[in-house]
C-alpha atoms as a PDB file:
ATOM      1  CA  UNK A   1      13.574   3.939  -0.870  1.00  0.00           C
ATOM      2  CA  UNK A   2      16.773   3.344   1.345  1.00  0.00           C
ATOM      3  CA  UNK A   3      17.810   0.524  -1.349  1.00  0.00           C
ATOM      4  CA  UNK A   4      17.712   2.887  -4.182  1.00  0.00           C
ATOM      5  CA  UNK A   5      19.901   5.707  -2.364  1.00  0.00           C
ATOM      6  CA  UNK A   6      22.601   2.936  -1.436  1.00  0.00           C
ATOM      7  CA  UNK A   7      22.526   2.740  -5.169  1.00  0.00           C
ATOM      8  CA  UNK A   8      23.596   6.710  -5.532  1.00  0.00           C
ATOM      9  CA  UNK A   9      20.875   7.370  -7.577  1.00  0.00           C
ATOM     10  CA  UNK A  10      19.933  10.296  -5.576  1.00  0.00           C
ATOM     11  CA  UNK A  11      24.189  11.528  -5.541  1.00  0.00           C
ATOM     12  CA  UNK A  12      23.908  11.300  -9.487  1.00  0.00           C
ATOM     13  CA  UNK A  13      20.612  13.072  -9.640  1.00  0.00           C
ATOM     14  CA  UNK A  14      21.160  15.621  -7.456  1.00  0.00           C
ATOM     15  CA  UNK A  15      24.830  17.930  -7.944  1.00  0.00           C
ATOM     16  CA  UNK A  16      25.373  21.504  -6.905  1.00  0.00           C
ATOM     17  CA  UNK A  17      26.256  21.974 -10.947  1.00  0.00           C
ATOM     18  CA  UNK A  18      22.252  20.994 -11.217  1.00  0.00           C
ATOM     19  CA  UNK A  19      20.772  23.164  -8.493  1.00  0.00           C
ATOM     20  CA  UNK A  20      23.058  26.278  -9.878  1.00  0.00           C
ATOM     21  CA  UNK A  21      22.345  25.527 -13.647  1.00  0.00           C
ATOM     22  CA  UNK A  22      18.274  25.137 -12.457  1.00  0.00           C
ATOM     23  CA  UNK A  23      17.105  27.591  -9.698  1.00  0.00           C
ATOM     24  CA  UNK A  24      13.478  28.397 -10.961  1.00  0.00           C
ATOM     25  CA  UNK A  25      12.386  24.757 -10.306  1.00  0.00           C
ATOM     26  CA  UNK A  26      12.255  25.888  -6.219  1.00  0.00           C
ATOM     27  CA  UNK A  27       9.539  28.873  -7.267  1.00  0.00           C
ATOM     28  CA  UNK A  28       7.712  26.551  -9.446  1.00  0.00           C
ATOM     29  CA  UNK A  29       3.758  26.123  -8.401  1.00  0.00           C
ATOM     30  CA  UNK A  30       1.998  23.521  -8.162  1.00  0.00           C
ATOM     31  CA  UNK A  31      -1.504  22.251  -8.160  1.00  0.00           C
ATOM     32  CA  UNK A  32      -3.784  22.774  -4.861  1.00  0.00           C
ATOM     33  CA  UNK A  33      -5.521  19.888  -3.539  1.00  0.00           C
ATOM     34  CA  UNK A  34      -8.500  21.542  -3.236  1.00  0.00           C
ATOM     35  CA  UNK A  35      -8.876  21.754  -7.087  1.00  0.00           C
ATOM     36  CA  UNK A  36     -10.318  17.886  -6.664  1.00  0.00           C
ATOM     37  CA  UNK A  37     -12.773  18.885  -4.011  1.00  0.00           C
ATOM     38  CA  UNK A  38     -15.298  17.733  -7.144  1.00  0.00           C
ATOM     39  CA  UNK A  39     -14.089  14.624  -7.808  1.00  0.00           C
ATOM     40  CA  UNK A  40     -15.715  11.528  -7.264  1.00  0.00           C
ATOM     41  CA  UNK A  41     -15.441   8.986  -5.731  1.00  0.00           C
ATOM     42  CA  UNK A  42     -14.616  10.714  -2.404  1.00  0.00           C
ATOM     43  CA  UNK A  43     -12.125   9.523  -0.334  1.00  0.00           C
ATOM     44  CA  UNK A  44     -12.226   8.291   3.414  1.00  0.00           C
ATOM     45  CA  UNK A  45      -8.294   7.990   4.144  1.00  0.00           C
ATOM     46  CA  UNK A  46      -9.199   6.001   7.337  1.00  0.00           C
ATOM     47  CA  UNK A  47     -11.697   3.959   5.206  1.00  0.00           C
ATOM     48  CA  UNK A  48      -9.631   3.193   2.478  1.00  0.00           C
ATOM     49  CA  UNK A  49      -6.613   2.352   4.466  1.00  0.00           C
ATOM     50  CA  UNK A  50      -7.879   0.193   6.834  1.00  0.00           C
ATOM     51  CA  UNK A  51      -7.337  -3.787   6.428  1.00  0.00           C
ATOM     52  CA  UNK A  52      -5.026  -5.805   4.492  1.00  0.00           C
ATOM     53  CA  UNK A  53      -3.627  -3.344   0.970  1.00  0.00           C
ATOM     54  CA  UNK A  54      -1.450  -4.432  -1.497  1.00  0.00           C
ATOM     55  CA  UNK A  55       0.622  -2.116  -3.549  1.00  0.00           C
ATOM     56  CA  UNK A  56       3.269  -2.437  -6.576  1.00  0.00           C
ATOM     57  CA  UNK A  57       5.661   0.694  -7.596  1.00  0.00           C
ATOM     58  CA  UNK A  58       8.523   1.672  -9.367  1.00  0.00           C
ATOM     59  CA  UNK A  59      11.168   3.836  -8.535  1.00  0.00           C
ATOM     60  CA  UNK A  60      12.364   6.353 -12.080  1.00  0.00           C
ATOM     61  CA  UNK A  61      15.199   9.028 -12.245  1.00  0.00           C
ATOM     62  CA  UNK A  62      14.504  12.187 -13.636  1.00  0.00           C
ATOM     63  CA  UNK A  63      15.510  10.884 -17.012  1.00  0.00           C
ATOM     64  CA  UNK A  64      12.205   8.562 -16.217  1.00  0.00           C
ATOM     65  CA  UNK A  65      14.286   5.792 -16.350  1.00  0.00           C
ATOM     66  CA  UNK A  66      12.755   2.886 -14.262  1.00  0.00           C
ATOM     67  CA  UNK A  67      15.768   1.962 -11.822  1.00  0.00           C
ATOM     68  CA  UNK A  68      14.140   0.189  -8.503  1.00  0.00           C
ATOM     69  CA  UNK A  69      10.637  -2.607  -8.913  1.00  0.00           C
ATOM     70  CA  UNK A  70       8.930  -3.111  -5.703  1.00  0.00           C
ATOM     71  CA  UNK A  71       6.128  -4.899  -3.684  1.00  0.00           C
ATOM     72  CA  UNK A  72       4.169  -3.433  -0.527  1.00  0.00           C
ATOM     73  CA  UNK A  73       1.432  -5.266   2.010  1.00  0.00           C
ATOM     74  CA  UNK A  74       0.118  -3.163   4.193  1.00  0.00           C
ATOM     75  CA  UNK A  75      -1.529  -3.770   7.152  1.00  0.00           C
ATOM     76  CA  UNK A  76      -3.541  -0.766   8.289  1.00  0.00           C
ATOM     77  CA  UNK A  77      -5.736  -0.880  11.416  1.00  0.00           C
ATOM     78  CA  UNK A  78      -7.204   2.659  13.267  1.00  0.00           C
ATOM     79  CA  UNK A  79      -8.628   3.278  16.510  1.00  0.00           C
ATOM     80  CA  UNK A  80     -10.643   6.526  16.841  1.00  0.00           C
ATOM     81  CA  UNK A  81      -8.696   9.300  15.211  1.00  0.00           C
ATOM     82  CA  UNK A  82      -5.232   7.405  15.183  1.00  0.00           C
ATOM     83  CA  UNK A  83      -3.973   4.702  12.649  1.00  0.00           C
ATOM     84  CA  UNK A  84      -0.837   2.589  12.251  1.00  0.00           C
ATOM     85  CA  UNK A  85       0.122   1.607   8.587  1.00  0.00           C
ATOM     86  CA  UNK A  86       2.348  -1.033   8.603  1.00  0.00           C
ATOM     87  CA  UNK A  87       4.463  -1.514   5.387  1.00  0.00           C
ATOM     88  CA  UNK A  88       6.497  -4.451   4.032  1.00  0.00           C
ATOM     89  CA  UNK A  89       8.201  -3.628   1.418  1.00  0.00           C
ATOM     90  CA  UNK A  90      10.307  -6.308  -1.072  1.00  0.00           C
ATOM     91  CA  UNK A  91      12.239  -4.543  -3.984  1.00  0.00           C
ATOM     92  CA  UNK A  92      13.617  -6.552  -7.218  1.00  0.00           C
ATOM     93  CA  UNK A  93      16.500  -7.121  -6.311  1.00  0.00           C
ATOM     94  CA  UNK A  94      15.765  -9.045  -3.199  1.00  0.00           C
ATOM     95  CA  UNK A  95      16.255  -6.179   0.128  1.00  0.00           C
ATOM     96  CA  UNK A  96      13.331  -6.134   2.149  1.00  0.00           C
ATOM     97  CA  UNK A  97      12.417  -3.108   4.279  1.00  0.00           C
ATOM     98  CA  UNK A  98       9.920  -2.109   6.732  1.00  0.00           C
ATOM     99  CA  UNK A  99       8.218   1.117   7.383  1.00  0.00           C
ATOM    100  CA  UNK A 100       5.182   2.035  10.064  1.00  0.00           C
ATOM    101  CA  UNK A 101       3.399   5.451   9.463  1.00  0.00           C
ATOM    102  CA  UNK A 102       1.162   6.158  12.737  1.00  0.00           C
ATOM    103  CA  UNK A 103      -1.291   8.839  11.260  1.00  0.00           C
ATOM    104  CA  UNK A 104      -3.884  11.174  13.157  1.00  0.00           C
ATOM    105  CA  UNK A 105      -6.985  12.570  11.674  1.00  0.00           C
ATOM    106  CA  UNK A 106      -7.672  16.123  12.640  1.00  0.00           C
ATOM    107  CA  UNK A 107     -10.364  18.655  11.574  1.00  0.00           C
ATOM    108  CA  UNK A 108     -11.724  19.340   7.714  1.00  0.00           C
ATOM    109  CA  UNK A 109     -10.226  16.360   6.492  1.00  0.00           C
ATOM    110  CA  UNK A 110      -6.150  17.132   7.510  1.00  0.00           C
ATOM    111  CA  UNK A 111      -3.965  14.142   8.698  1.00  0.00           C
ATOM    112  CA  UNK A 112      -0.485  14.014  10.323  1.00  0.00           C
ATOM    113  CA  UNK A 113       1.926  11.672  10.726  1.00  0.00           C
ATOM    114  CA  UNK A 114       5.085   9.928  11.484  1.00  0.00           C
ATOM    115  CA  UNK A 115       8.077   7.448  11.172  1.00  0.00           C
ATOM    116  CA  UNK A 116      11.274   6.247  12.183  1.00  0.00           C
ATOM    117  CA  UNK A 117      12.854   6.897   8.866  1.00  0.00           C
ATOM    118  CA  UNK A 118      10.714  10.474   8.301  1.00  0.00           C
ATOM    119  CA  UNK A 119      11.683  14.137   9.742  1.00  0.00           C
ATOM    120  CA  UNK A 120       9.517  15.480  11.719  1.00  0.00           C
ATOM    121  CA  UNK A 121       6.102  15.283  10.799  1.00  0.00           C
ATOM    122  CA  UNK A 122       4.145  14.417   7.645  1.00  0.00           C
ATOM    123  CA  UNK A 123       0.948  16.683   6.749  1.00  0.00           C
ATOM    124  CA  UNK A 124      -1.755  15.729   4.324  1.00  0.00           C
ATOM    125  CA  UNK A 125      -4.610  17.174   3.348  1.00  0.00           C
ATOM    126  CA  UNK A 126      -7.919  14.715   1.277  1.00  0.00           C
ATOM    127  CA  UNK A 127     -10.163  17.236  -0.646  1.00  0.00           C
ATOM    128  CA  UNK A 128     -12.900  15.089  -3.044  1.00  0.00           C
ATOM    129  CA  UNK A 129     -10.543  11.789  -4.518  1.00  0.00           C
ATOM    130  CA  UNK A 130      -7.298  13.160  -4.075  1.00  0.00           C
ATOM    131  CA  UNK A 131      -4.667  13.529  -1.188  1.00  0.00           C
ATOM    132  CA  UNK A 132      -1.269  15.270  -0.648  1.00  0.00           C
ATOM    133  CA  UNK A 133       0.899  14.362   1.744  1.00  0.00           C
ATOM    134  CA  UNK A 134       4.185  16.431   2.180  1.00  0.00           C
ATOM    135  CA  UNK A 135       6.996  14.451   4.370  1.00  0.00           C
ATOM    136  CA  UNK A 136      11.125  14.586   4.355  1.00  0.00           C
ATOM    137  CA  UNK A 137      13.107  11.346   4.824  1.00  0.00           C
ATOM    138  CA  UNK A 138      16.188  10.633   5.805  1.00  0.00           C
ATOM    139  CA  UNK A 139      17.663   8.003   3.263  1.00  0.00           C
ATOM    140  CA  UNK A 140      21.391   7.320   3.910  1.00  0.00           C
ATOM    141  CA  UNK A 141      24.002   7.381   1.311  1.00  0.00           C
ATOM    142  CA  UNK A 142      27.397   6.358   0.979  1.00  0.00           C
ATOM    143  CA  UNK A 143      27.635   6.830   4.588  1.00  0.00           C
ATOM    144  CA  UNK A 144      26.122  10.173   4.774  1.00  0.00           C
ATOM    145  CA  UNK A 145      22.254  10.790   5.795  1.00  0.00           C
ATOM    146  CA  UNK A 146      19.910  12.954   3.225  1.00  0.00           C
ATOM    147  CA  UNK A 147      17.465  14.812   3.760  1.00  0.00           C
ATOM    148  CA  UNK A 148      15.049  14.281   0.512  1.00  0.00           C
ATOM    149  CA  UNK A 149      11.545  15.943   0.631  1.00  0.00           C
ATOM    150  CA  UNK A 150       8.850  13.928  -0.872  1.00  0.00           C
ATOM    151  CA  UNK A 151       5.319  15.412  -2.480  1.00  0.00           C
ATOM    152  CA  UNK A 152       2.739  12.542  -2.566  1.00  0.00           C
ATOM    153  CA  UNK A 153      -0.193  12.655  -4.357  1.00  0.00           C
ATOM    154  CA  UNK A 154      -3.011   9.677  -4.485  1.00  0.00           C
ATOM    155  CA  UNK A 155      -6.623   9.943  -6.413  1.00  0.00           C
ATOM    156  CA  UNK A 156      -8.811   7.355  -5.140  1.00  0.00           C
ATOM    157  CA  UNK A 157     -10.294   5.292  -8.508  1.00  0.00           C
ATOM    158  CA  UNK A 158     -12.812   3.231  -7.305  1.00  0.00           C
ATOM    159  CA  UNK A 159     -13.725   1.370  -4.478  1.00  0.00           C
ATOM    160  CA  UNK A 160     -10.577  -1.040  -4.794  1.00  0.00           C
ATOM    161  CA  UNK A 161      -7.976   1.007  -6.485  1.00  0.00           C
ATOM    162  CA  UNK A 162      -5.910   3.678  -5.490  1.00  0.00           C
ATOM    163  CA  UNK A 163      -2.846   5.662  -7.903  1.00  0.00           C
ATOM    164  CA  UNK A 164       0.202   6.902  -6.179  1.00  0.00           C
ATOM    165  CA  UNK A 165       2.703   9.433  -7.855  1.00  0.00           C
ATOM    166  CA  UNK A 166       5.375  10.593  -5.309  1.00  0.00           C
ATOM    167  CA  UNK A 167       7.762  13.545  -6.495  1.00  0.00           C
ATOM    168  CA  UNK A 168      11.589  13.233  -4.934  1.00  0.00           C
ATOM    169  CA  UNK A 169      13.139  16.952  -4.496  1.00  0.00           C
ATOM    170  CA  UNK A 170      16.627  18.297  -2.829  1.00  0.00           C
ATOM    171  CA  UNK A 171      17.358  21.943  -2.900  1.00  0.00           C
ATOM    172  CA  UNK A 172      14.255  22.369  -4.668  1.00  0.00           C
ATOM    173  CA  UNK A 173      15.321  20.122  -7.812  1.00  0.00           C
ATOM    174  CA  UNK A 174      13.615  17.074  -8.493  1.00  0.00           C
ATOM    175  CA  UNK A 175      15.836  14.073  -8.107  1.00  0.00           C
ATOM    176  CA  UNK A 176      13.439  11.204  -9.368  1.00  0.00           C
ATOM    177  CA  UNK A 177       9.595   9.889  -9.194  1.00  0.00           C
ATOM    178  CA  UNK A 178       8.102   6.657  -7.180  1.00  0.00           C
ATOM    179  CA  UNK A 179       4.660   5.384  -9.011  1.00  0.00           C
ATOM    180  CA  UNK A 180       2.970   2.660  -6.834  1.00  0.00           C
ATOM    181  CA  UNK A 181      -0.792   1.076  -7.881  1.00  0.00           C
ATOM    182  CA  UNK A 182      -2.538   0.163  -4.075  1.00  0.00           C
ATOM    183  CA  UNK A 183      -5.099  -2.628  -4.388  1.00  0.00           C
ATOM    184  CA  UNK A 184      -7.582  -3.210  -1.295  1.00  0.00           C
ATOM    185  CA  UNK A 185      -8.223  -7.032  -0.883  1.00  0.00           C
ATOM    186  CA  UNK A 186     -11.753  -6.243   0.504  1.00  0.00           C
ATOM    187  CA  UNK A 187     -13.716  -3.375  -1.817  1.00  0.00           C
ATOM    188  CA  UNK A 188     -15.088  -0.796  -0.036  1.00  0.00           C
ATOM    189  CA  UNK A 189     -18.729  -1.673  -1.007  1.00  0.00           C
ATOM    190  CA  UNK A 190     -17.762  -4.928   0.587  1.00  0.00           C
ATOM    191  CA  UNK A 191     -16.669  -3.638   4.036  1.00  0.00           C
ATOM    192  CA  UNK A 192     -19.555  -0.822   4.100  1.00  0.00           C
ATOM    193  CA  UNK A 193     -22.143  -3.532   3.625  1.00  0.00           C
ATOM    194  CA  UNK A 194     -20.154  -6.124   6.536  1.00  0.00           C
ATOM    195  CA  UNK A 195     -20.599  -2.846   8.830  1.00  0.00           C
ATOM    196  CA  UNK A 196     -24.032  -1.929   8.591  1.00  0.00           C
ATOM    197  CA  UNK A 197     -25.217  -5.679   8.842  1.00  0.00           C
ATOM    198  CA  UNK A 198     -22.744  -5.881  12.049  1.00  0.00           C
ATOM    199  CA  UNK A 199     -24.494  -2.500  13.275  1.00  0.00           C
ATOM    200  CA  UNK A 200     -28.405  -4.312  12.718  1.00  0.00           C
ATOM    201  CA  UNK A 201     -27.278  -7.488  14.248  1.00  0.00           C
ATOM    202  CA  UNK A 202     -26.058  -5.710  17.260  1.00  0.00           C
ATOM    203  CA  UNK A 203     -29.259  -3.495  16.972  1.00  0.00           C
ATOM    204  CA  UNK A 204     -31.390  -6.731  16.972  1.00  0.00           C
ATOM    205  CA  UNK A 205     -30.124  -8.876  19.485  1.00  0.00           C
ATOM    206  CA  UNK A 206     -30.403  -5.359  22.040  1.00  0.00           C
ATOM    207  CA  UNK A 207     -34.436  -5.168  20.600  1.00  0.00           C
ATOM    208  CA  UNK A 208     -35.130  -8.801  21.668  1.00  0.00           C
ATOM    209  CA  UNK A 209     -32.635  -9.169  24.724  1.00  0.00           C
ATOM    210  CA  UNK A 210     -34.620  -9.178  27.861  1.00  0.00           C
ATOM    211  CA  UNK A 211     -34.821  -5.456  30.037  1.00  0.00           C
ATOM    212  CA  UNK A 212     -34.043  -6.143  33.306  1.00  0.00           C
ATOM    213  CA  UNK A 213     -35.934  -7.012  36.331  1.00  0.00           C
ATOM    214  CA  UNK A 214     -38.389  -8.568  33.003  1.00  0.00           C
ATOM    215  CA  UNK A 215     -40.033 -11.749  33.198  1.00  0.00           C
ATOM    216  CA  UNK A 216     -37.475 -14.829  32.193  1.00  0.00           C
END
């Protein structure tokens, strides 16, 4: 993301001429999250990201002109309520850049989170296969630091795949789009079935290990 902004994408995209000429795309609605709560199958954020993911994307202006290729692993690891994403990212022409999210899981399915490069604090919401996730970043450019709010949207596709489609506003005009495809290297089937026969192993070996004080 930083790469592209050194690349004034975002100074081209976004103009006062643009913002004066357009000021109904702030009011604009937009779907609700919980419009998915149907859709199948569900998604377990901490499931899903947890373990090694890969991820390829593209970055388009708002002509939908593809201007940035990139490549993401993440590692993603939680403990309890908390994880840690950590994302390497490689873009075509060579930069490399690293972000880490460290996410919290609170009540009815909400998550928060943050980052060096990130505002604040991020808010998502999962409802059935989908999940929004609302952040700003701070992306530098030409010396100066925006501020560039980001609504992103993932449906969950099947136990593997996951679709990305991340808007990129200022002022309340849309500046550009970021498309990524994330691919878990273990399915989900895969690690649910690893769990429960770690959980009956464990179960086993307390069955037939010896009470104490018992004969030897």
């Amino acid at each position: 993301m930083t790469s592209i902004a050194r690349r004034t994408a975002l100074t081209r995209m976004a103009t006062w001429s643009v913002v004066a000429a357009t000021p109904w795309l702030a009011s604009c609605a937009g779907p609700q999250v919980q419009s998915y709560a149907q859709e199948k199958p569900v998604l377990d954020l901490r499931t899903y990201f947890n373990g090694t993911i890969d991820a390829w994307g593209v970055f388009t202006d708002r002509s939908g002109q593809v201007v940035k290729r990139f490549t993401v692993v993440m590692d993603c690891t939680w403990n309890g309520d908390e994880g840690v994403l950590d994302e390497a990212f490689v873009y075509s022409d060579g930069t490399r850049q690293r972000r880490v999210w460290k996410l919290k899981a609170g009540p009815n399915g909400q998550y928060t989170g943050r980052a060096d490069d990130v505002v604040g604090e991020a808010k998502g919401q999962v409802s059935g296969n989908a999940f929004r996730w609302t952040y700003t970043m701070a992306l530098p450019v030409d010396g100066r630091v925006w501020h560039v709010d980001f609504d992103d949207w993932m449906y969950l596709m099947d136990d593997r795949v996951m679709l990305n489609k991340a808007t990129m506003s200022k002022w309340g005009v849309q500046l550009g789009e970021v498309t990524l495809s994330f691919t878990r290297r273990t399915p989900l089937t895969v690690q649910k079935t690893s769990l429960q026969t770690t959980q009956k192993t464990s179960q086993k070996t307390a069955l037939l290990a010896p009470r104490a004080g018992g004969a030897t």
